[in-house]
PDB file of N, CA and C in Angstrom:
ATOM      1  N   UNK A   1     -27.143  48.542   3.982  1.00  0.00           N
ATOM      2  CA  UNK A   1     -26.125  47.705   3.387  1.00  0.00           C
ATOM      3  C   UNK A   1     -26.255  47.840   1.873  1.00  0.00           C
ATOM      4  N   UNK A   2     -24.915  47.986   1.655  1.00  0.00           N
ATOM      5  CA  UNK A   2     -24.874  48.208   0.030  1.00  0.00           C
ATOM      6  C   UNK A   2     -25.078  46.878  -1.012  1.00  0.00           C
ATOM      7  N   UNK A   3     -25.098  46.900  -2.081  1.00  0.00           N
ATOM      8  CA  UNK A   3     -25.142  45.480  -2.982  1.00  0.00           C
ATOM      9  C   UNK A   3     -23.587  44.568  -2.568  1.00  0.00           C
ATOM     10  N   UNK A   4     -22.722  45.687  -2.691  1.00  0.00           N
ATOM     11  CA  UNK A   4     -20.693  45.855  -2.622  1.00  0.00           C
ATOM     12  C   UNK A   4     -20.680  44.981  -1.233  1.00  0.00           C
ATOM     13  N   UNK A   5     -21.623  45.384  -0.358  1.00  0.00           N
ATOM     14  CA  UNK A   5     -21.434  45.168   1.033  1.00  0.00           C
ATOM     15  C   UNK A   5     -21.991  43.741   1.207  1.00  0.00           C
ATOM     16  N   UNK A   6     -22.606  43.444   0.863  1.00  0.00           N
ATOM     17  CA  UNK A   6     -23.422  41.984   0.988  1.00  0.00           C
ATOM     18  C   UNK A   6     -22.288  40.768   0.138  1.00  0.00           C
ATOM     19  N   UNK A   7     -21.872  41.147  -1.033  1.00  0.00           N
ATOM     20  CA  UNK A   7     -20.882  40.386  -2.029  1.00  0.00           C
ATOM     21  C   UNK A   7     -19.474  40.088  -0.873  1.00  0.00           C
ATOM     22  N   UNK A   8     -19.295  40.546   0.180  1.00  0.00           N
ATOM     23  CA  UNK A   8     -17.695  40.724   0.464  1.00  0.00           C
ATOM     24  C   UNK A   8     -17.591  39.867   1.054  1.00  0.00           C
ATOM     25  N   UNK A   9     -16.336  39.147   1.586  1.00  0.00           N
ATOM     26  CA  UNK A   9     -16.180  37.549   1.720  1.00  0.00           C
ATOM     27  C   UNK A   9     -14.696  37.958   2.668  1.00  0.00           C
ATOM     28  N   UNK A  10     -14.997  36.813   3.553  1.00  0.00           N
ATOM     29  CA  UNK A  10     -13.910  36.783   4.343  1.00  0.00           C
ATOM     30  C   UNK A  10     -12.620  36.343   3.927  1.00  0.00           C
ATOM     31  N   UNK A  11     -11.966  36.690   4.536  1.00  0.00           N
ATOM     32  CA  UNK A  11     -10.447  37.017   3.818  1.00  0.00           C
ATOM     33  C   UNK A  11      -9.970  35.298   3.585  1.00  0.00           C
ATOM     34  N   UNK A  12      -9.085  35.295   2.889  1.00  0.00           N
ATOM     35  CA  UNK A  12      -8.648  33.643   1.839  1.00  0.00           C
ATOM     36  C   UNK A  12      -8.100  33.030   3.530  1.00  0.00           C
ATOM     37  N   UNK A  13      -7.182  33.613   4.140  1.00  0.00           N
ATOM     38  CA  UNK A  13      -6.645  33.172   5.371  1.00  0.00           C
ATOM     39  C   UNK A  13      -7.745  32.570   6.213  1.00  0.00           C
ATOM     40  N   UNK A  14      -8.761  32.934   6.046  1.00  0.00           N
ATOM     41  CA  UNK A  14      -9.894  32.319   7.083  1.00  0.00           C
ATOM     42  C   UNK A  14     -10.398  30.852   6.246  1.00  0.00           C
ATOM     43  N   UNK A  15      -9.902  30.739   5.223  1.00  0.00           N
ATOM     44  CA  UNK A  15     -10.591  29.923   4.283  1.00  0.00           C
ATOM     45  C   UNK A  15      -9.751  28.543   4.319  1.00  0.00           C
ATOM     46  N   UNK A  16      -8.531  29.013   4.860  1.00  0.00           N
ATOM     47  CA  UNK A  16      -7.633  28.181   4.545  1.00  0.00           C
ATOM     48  C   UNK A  16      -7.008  27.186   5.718  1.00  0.00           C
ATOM     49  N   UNK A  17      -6.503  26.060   5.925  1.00  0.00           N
ATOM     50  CA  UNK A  17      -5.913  26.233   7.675  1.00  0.00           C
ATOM     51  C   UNK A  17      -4.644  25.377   7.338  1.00  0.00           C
ATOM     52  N   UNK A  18      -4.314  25.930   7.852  1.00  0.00           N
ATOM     53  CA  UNK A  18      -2.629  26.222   8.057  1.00  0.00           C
ATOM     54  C   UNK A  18      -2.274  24.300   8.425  1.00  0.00           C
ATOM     55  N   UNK A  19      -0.808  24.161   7.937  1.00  0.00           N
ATOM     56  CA  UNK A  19      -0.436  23.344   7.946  1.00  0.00           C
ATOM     57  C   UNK A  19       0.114  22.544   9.932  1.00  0.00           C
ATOM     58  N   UNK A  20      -0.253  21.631  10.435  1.00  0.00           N
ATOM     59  CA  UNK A  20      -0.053  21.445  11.761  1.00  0.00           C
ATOM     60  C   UNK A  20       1.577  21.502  11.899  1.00  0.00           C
ATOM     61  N   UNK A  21       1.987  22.539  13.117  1.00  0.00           N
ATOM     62  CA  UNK A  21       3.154  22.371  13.053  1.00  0.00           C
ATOM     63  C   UNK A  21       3.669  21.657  14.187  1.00  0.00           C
ATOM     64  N   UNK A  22       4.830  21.808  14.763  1.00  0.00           N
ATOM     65  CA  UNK A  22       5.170  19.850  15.437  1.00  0.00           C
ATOM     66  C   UNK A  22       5.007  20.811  16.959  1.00  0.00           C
ATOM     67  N   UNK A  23       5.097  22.244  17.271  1.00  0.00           N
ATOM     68  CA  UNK A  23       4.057  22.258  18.743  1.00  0.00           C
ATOM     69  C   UNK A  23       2.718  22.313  18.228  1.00  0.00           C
ATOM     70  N   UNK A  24       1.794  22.527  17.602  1.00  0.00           N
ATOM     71  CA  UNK A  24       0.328  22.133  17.124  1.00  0.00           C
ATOM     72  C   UNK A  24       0.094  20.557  17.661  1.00  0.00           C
ATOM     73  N   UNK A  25       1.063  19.977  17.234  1.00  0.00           N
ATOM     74  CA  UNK A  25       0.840  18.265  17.163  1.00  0.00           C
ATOM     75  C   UNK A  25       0.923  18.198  18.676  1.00  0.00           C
ATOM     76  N   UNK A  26       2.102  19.006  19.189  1.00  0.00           N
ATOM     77  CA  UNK A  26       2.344  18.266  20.540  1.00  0.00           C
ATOM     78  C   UNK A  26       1.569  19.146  21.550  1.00  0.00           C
ATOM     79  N   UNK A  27       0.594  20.109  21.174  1.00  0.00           N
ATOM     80  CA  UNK A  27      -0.635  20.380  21.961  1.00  0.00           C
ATOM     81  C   UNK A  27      -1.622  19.508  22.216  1.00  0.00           C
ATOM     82  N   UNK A  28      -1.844  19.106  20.532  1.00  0.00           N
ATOM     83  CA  UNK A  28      -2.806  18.086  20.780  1.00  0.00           C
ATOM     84  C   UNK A  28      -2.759  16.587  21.713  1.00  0.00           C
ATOM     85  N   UNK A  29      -1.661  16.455  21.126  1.00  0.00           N
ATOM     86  CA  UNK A  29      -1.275  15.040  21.677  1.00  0.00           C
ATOM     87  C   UNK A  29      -1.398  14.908  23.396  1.00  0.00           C
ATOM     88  N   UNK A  30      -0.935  15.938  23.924  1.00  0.00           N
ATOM     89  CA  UNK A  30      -0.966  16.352  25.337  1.00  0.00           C
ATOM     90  C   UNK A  30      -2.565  16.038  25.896  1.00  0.00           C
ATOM     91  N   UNK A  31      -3.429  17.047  25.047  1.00  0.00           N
ATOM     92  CA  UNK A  31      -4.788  17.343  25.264  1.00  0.00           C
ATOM     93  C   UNK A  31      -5.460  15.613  25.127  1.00  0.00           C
ATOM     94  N   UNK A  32      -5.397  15.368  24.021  1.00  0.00           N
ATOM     95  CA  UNK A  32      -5.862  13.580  23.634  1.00  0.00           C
ATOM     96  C   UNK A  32      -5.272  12.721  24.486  1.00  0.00           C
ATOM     97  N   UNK A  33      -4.374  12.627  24.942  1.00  0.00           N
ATOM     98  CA  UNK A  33      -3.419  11.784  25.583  1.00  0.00           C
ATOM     99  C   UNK A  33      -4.260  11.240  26.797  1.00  0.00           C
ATOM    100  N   UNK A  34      -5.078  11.500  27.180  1.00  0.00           N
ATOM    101  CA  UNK A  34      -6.165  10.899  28.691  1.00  0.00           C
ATOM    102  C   UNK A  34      -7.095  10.391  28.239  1.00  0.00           C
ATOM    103  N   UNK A  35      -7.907  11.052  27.067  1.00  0.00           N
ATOM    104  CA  UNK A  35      -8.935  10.304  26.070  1.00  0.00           C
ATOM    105  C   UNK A  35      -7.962   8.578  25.568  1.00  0.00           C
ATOM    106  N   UNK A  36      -7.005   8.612  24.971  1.00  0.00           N
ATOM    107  CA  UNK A  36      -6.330   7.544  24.494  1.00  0.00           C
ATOM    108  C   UNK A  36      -6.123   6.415  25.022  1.00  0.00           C
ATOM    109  N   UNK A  37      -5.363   7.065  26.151  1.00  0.00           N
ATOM    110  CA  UNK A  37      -5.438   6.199  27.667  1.00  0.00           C
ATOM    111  C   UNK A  37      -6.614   5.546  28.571  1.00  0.00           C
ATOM    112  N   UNK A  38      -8.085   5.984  28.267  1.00  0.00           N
ATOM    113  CA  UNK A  38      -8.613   5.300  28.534  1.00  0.00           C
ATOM    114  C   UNK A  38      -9.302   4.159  27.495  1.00  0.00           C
ATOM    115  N   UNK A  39      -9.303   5.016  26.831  1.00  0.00           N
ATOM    116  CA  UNK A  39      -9.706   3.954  25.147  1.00  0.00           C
ATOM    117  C   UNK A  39      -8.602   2.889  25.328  1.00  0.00           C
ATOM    118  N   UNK A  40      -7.364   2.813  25.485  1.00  0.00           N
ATOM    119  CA  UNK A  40      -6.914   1.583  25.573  1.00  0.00           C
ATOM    120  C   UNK A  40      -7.114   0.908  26.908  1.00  0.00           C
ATOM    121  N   UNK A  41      -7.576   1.401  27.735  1.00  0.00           N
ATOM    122  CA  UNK A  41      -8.099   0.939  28.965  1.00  0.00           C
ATOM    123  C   UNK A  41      -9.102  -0.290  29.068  1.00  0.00           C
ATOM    124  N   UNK A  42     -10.057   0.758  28.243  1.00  0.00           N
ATOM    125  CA  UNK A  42     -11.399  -0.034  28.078  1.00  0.00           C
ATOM    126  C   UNK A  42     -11.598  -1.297  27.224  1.00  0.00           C
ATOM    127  N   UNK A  43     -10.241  -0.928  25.984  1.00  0.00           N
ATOM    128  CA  UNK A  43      -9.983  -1.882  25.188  1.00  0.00           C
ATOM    129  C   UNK A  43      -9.233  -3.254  25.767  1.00  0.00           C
ATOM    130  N   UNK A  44      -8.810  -3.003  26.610  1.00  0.00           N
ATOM    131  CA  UNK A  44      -8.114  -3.915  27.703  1.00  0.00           C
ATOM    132  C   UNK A  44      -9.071  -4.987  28.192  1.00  0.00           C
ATOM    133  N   UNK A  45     -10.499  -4.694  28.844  1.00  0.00           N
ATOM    134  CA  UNK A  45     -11.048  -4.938  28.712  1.00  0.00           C
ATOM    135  C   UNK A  45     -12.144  -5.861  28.892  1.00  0.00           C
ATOM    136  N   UNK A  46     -11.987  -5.442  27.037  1.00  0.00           N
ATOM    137  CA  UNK A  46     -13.446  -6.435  26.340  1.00  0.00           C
ATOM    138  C   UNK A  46     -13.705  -7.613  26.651  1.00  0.00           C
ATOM    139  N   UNK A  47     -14.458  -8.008  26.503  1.00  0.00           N
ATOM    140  CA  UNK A  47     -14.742  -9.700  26.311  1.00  0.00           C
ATOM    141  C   UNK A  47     -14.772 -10.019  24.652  1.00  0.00           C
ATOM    142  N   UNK A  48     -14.471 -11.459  24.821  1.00  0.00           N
ATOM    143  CA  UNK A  48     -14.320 -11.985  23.387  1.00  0.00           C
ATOM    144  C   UNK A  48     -15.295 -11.619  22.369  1.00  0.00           C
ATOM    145  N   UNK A  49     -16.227 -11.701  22.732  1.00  0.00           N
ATOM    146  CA  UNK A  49     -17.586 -11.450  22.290  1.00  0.00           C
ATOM    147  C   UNK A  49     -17.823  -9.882  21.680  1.00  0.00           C
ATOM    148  N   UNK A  50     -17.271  -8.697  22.595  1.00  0.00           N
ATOM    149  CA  UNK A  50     -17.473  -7.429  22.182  1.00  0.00           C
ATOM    150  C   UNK A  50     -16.176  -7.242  21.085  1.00  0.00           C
ATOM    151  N   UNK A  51     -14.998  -7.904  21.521  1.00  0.00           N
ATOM    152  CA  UNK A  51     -14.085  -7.628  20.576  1.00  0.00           C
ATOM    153  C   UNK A  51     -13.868  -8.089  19.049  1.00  0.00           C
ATOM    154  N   UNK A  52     -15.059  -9.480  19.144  1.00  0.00           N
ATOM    155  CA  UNK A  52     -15.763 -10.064  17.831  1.00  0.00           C
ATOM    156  C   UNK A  52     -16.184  -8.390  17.341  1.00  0.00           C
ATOM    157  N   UNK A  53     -16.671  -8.323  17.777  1.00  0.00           N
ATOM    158  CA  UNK A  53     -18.104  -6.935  17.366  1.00  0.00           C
ATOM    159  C   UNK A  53     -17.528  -6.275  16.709  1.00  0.00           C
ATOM    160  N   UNK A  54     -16.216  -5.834  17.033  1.00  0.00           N
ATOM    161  CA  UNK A  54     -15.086  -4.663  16.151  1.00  0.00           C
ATOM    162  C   UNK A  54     -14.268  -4.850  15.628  1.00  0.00           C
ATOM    163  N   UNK A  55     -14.220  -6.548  15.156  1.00  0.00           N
ATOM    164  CA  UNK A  55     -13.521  -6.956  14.247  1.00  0.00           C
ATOM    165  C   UNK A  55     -11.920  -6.991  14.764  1.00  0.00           C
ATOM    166  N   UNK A  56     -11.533  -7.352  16.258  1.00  0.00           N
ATOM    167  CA  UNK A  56     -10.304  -7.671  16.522  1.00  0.00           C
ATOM    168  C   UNK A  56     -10.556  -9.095  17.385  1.00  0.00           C
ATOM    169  N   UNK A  57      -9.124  -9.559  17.281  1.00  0.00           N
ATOM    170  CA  UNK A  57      -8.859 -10.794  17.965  1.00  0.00           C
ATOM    171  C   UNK A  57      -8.254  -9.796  19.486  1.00  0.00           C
ATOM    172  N   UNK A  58      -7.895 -11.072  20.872  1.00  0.00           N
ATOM    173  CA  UNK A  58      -8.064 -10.303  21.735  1.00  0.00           C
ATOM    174  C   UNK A  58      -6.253 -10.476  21.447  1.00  0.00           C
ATOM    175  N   UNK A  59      -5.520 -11.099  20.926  1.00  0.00           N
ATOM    176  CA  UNK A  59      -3.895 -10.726  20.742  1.00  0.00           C
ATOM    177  C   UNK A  59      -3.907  -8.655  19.854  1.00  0.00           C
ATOM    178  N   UNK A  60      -4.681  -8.865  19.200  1.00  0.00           N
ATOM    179  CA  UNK A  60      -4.741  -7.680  18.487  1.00  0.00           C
ATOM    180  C   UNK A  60      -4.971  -6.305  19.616  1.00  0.00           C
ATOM    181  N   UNK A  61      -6.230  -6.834  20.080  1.00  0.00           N
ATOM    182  CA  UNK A  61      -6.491  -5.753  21.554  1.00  0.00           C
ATOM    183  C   UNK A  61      -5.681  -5.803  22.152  1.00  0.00           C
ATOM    184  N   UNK A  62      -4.706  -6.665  22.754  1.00  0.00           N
ATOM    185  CA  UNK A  62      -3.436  -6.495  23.981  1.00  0.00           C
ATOM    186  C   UNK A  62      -2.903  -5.592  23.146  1.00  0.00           C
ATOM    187  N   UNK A  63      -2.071  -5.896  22.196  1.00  0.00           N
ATOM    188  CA  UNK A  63      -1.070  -5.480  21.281  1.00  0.00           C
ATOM    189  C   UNK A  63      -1.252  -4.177  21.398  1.00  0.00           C
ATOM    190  N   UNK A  64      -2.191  -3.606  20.813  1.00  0.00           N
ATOM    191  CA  UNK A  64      -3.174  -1.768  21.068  1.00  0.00           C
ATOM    192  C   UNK A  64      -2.951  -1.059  22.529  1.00  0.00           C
ATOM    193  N   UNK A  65      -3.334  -2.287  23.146  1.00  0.00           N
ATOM    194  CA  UNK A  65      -3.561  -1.512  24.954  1.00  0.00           C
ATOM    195  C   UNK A  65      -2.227  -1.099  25.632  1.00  0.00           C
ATOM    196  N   UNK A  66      -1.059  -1.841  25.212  1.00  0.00           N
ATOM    197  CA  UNK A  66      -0.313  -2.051  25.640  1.00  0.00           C
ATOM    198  C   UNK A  66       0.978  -0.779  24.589  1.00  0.00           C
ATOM    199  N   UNK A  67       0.119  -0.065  24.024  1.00  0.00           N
ATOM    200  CA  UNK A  67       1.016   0.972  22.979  1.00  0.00           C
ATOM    201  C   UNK A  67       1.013   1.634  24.174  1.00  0.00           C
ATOM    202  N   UNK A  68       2.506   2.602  23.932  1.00  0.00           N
ATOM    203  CA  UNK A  68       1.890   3.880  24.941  1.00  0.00           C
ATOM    204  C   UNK A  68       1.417   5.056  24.471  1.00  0.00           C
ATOM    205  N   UNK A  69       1.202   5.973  25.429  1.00  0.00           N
ATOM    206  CA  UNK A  69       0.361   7.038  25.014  1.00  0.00           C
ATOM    207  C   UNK A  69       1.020   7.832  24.126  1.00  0.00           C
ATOM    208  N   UNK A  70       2.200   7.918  23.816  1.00  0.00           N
ATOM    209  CA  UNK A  70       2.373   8.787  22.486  1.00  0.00           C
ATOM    210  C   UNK A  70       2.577   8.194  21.490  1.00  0.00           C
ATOM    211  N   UNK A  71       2.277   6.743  21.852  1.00  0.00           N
ATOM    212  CA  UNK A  71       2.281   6.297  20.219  1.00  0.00           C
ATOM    213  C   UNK A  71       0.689   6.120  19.903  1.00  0.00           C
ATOM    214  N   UNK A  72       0.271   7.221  19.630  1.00  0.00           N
ATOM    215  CA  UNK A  72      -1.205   7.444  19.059  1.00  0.00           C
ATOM    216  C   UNK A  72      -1.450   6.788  17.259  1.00  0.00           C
ATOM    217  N   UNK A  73      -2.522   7.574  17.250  1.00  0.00           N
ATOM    218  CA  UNK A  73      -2.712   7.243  15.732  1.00  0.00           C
ATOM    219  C   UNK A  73      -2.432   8.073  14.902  1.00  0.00           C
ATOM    220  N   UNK A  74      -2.243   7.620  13.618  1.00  0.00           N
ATOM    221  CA  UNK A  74      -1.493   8.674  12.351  1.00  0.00           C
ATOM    222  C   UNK A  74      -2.329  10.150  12.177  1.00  0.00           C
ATOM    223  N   UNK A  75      -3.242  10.305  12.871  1.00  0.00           N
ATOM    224  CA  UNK A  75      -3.737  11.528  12.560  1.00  0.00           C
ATOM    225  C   UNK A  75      -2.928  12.586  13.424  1.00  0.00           C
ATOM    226  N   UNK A  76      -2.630  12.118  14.443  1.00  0.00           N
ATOM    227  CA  UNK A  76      -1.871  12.881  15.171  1.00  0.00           C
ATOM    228  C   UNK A  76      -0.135  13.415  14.835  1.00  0.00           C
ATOM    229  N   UNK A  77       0.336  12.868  13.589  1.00  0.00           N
ATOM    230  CA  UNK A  77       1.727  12.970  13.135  1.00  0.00           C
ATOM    231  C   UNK A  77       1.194  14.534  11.979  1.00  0.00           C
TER     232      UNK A  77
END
């Protein structure tokens, strides 16, 4: 291996990642969509006591459980 050869760097495209486009989103959303569904499941739930723990009231937890599954969270837009 040369000095040239050791210095060389993967191309800017590998460096970079591409902006999510709206089938990207709606891969994901598909894929997450059973994870979500049970997270509001479980959030369904809690007892008063665990839902103290995470800083919601249990009107707040219904409110959540009761979203549906494509209304996820903003990371997913």
């Amino acid at each position: 291996m040369t000095c040239v050869d050791s210095q060389m760097q993967a191309p800017a495209s590998l460096h970079t990642q591409a902006a999510p486009t709206r089938l990207g989103r709606l891969v994901r959303m598909v894929k997450d969509a059973p994870a979500l569904v049970r997270q509001r499941v479980a959030l369904r739930h809690l007892d008063d006591r665990l839902l103290r723990d995470i800083g919601l009231d249990r009107a707040s937890a219904r409110a959540e459980a009761e979203r549906p599954f494509w209304d996820g969270p903003n990371w997913w837009r």
